[in-house]
N, C-alpha and C. Protein backbone atom coordinates (compact mmCIF):
# COMPACT_ATOMS: atom_id res chain seq x y z
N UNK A 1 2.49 -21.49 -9.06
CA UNK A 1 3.25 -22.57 -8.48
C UNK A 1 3.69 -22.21 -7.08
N UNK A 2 4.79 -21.27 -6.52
CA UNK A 2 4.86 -20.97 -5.45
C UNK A 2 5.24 -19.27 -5.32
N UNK A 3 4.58 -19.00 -4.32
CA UNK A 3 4.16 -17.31 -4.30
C UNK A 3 5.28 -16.33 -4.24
N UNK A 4 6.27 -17.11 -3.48
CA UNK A 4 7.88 -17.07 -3.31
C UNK A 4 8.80 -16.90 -4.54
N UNK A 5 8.40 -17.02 -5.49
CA UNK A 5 9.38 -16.98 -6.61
C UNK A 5 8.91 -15.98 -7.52
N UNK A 6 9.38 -14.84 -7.46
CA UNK A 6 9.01 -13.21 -8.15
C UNK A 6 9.10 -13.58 -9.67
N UNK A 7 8.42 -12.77 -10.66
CA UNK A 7 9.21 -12.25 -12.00
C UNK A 7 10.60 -11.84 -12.01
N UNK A 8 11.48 -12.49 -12.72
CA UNK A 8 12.86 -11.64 -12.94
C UNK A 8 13.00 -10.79 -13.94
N UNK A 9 12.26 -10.69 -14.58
CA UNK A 9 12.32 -10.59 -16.51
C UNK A 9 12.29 -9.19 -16.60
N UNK A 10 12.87 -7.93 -17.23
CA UNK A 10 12.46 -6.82 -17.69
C UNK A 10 12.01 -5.78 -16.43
N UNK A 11 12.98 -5.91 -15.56
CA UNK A 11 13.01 -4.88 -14.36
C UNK A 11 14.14 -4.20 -14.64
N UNK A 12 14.01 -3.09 -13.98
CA UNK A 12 15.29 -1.87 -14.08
C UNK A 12 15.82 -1.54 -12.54
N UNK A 13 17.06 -1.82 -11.99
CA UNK A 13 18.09 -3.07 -12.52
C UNK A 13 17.57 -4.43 -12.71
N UNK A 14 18.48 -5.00 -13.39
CA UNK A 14 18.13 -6.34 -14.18
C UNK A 14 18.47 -7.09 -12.81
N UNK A 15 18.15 -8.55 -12.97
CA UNK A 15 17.87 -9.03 -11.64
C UNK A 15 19.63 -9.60 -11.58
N UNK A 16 19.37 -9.81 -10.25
CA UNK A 16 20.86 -10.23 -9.77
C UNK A 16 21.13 -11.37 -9.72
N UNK A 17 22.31 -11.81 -9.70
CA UNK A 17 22.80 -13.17 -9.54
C UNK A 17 22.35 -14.28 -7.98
N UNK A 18 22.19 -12.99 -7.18
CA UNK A 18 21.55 -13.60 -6.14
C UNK A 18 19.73 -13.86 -5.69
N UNK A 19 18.93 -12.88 -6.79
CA UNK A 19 17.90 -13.01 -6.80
C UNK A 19 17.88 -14.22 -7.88
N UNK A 20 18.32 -14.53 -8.93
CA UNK A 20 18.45 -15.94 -9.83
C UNK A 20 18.95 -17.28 -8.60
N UNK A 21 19.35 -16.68 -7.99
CA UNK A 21 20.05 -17.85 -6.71
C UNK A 21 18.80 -18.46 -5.84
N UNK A 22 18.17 -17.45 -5.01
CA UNK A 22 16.72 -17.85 -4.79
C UNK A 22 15.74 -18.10 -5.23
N UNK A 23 15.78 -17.99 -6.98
CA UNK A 23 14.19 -18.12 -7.31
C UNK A 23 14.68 -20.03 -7.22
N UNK A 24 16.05 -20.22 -7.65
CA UNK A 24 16.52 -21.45 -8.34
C UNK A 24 16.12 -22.38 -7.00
N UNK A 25 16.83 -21.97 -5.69
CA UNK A 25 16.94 -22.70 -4.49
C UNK A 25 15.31 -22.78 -4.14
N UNK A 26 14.00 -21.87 -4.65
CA UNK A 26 12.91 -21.85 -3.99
C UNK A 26 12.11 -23.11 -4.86
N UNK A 27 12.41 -22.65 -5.99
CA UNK A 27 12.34 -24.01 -7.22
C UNK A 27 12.15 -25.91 -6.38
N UNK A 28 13.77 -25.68 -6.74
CA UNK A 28 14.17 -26.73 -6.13
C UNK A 28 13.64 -27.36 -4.77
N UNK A 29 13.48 -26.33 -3.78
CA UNK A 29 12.64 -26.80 -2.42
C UNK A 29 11.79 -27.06 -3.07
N UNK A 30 10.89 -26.60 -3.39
CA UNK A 30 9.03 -26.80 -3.86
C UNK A 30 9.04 -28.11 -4.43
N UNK A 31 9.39 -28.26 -5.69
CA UNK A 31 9.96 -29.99 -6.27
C UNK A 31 10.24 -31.16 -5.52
N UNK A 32 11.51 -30.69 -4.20
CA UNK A 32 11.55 -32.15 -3.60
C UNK A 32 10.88 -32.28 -2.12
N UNK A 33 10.52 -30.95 -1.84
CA UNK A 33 9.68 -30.73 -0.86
C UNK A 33 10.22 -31.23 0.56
N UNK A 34 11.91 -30.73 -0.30
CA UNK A 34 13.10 -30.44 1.55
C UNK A 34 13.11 -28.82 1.23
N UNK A 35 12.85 -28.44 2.46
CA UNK A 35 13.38 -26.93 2.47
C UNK A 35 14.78 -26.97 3.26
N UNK A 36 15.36 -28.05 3.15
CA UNK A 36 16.87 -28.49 3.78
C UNK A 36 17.39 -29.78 3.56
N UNK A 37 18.13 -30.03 2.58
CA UNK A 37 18.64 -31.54 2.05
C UNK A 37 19.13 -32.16 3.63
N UNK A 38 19.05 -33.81 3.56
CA UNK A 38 19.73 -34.63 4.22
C UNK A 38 21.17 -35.06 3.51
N UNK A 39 21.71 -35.12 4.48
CA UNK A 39 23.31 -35.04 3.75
C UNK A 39 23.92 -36.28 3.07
N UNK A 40 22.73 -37.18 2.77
CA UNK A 40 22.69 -38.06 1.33
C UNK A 40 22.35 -37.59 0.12
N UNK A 41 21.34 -36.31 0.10
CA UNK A 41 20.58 -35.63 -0.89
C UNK A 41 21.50 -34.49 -1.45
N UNK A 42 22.18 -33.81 0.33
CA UNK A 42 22.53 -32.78 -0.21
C UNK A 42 23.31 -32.32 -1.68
N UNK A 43 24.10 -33.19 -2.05
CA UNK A 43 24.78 -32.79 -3.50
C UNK A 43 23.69 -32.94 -4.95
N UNK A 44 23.03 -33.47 -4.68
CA UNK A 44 21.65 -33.57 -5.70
C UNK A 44 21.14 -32.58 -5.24
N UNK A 45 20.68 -32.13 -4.35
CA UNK A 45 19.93 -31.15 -4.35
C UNK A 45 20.61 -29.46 -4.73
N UNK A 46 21.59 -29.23 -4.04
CA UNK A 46 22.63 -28.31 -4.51
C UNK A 46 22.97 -27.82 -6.17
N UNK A 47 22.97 -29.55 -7.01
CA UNK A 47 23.40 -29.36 -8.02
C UNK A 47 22.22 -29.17 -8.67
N UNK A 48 21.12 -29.62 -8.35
CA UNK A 48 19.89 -28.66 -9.25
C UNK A 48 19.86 -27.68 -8.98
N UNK A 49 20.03 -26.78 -7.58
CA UNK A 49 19.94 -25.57 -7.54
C UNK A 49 20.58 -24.89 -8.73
N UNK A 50 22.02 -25.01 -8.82
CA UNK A 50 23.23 -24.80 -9.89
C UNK A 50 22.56 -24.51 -11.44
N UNK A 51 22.08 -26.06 -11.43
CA UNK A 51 21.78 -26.18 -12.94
C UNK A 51 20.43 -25.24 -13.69
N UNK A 52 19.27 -24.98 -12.46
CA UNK A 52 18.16 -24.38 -12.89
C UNK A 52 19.03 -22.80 -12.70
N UNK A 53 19.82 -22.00 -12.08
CA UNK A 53 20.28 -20.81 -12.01
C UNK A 53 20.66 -21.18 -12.91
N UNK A 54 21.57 -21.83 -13.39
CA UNK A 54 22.04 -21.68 -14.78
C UNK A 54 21.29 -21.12 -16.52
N UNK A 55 20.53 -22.24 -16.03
CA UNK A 55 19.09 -21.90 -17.35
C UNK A 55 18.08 -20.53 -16.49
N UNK A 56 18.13 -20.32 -15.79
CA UNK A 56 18.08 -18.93 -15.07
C UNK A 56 18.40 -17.51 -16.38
N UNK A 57 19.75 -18.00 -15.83
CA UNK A 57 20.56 -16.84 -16.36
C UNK A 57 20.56 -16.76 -17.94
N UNK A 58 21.03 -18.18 -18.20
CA UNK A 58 20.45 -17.95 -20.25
C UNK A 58 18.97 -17.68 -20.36
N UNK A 59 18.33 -17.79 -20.18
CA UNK A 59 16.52 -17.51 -20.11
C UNK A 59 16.53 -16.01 -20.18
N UNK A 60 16.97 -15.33 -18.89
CA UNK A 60 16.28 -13.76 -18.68
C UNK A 60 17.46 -13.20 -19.82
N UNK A 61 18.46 -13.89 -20.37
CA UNK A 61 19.57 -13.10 -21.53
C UNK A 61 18.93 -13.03 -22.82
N UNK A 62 18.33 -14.71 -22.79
CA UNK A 62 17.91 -14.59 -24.54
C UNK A 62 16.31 -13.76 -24.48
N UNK A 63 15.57 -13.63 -23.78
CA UNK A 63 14.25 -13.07 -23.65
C UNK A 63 14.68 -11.76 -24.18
N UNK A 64 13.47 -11.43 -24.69
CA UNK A 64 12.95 -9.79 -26.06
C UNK A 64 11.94 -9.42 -25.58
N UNK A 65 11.75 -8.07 -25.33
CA UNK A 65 10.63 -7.22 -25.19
C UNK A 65 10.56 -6.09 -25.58
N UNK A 66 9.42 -5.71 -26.46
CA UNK A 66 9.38 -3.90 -26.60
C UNK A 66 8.89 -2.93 -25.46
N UNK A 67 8.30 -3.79 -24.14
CA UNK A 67 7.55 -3.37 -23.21
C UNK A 67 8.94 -2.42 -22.31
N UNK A 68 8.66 -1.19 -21.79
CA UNK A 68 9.68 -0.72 -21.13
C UNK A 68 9.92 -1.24 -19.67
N UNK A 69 10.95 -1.17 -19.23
CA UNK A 69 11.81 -2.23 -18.03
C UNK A 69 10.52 -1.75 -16.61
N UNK A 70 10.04 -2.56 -15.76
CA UNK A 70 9.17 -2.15 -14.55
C UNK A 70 10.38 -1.78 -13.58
N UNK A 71 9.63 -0.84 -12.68
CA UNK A 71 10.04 -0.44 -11.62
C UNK A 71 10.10 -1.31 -10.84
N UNK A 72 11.32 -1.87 -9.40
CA UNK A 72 11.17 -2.51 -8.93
C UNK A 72 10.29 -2.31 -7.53
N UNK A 73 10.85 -1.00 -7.54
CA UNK A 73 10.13 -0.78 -5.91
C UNK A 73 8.50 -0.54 -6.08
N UNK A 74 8.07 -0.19 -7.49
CA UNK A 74 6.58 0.32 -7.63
C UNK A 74 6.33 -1.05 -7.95
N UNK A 75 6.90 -2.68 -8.07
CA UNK A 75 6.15 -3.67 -8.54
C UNK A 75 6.02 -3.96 -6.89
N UNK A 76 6.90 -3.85 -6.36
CA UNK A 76 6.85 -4.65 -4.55
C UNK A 76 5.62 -3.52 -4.29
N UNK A 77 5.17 -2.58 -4.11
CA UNK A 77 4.26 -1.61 -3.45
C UNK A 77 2.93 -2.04 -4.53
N UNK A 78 2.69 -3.01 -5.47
CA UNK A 78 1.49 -3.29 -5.80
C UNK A 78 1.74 -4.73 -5.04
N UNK A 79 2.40 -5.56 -4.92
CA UNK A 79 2.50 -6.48 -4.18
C UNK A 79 1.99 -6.49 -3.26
N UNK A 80 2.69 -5.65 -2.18
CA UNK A 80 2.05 -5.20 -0.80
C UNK A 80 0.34 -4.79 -0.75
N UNK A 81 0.07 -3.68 -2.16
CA UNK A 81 -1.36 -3.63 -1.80
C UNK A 81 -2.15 -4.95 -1.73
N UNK A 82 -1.69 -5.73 -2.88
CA UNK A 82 -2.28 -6.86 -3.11
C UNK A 82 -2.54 -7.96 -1.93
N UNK A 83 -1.62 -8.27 -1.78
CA UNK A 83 -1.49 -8.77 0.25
C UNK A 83 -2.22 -7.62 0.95
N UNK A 84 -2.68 -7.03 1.06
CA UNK A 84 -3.53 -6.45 2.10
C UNK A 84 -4.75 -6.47 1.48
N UNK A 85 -5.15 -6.24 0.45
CA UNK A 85 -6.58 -6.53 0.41
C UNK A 85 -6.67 -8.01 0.30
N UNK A 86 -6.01 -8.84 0.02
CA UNK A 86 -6.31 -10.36 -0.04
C UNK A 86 -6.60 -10.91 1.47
N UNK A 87 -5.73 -10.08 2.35
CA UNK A 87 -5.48 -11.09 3.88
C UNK A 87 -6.29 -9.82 4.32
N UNK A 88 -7.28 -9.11 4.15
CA UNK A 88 -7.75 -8.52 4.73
C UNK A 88 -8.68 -8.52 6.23
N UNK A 89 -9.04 -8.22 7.09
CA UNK A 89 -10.00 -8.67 8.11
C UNK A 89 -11.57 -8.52 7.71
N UNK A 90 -12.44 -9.37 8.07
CA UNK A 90 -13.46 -9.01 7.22
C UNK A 90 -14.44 -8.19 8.14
């Protein structure tokens, strides 16, 4: 859906209230396709942000895994490889 919005799920530390803040706000842009409400929208748009962090936060609580927690900095450094061989020069 959009490339911008990471896994939160089963990282070590658990994700933050402010990484749940952006996946919610990146959400929400992509859907109404403002990356900045007009200030008729803005409280609709705001309050979905709200409401999807919300189900955010119950989501990554009630989720179960036996898989052990990923590294965060070793998931961004396959990221990065991944972006370089994708945008590579040919």
């Amino acid at each position: 859906m959009c490339r911008n919005i990471k896994p939160l799920f089963n990282f070590e530390p658990p994700a933050t209230k402010n990484e749940m803040h952006d996946a919610a706000l990146q959400f929400v842009r992509k859907i109404s396709g403002y990356s900045a409400p007009s200030k008729g929208n803005e409280s609709a748009f705001y309050d979905a942000v709200e409401e999807i962090e919300k189900s955010v936060r119950k989501l990554l609580k009630s989720l179960e895994t036996n898989a052990p927690p990923k590294d965060r900095e070793e998931e961004a450094e396959k990221r990065k490889e991944r972006s370089k061989l994708r945008f590579a020069r040919a």
